[in-house]
Protein backbone atom coordinates (compact mmCIF):
# COMPACT_ATOMS: atom_id res chain seq x y z
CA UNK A 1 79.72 108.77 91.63
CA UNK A 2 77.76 108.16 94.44
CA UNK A 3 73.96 108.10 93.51
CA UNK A 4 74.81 109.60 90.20
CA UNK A 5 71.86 112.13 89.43
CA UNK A 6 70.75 112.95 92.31
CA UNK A 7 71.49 117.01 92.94
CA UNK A 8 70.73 117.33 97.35
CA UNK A 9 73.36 119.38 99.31
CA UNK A 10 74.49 115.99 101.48
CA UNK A 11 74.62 113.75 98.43
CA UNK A 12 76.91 116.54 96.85
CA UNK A 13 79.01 117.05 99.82
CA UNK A 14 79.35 113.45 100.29
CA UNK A 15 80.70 112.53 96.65
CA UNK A 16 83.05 115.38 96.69
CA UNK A 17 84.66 114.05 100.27
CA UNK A 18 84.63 110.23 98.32
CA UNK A 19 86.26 111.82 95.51
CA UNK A 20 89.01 113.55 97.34
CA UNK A 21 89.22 110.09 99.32
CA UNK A 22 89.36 108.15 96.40
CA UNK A 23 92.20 111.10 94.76
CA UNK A 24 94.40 110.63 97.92
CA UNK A 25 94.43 107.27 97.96
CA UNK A 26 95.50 106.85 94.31
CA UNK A 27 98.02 109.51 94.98
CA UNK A 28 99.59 107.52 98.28
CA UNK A 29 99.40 103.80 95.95
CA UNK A 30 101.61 105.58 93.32
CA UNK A 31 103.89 107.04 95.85
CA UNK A 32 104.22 103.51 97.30
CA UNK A 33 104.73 101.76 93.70
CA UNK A 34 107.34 104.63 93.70
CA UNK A 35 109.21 103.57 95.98
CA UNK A 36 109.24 99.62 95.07
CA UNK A 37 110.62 100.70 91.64
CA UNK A 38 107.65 99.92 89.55
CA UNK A 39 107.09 103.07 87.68
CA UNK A 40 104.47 101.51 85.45
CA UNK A 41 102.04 100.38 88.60
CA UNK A 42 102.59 104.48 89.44
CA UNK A 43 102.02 106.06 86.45
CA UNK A 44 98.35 104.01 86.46
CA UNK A 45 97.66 105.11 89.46
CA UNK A 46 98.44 108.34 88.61
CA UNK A 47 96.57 109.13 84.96
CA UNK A 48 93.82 107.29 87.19
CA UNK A 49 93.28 110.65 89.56
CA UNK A 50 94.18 112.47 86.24
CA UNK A 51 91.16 111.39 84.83
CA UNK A 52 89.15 112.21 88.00
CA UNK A 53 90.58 115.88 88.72
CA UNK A 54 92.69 116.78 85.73
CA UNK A 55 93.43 120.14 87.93
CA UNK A 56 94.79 118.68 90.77
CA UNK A 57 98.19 120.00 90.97
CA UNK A 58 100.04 116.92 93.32
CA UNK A 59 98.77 114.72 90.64
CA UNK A 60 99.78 116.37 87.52
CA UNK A 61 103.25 117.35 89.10
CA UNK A 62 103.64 113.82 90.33
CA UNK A 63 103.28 112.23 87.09
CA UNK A 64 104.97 114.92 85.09
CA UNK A 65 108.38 113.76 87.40
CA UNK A 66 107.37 110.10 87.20
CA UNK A 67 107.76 110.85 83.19
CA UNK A 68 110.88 112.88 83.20
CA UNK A 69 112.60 110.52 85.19
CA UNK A 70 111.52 107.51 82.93
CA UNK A 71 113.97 108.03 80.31
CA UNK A 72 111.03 106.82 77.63
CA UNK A 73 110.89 108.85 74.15
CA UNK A 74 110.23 112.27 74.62
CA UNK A 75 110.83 112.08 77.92
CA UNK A 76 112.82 115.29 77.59
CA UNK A 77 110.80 117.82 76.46
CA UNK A 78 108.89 116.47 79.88
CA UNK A 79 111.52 117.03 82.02
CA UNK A 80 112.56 120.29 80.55
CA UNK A 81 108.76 121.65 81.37
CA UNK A 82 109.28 119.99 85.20
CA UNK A 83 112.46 121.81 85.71
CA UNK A 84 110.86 125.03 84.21
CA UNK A 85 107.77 124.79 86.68
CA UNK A 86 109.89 123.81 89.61
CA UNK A 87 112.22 126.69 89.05
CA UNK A 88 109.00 129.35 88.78
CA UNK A 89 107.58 127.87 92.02
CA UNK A 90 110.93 128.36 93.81
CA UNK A 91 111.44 131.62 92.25
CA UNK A 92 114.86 131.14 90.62
């Protein structure tokens, strides 16, 4: 974090707009990796801003698909929980 310890308003204001900065750019890098079919380069990318912002929903729902659709053991129960969030969000 940027100069870690120190508690003024501007240093707080400033890491939080680095942090979301840093969040959408590992958010747009595992879109791209997405889309050049590496899945593993994605999912890095992803438990990356995980481990920044654990409640950042884009993230989470991101790499909740990126695991359903990897067909990797236990993949299912995954997928089953996507479908179930996506259909509560649409209202179905």
């Amino acid at each position: 974090p940027l100069l870690e310890g120190c508690v003024e308003e501007w240093v707080l204001q400033e890491r939080q707009a680095r942090e979301q900065s840093y969040l959408g750019a590992l958010e747009q890098l595992a879109a791209a990796a997405g889309e050049r079919h590496e899945p593993g380069a994605a999912e890095r990318y992803l438990r990356l801003a995980v481990a920044v912002d654990a409640t950042r929903e884009t993230v989470q729902r991101a790499l909740m698909r990126l695991l359903a659709d990897s067909g990797l053991p236990g993949s299912g129960a995954v997928a089953q929980r996507v479908v179930g969030l996506e259909d509560k969000v649409v209202g179905n």
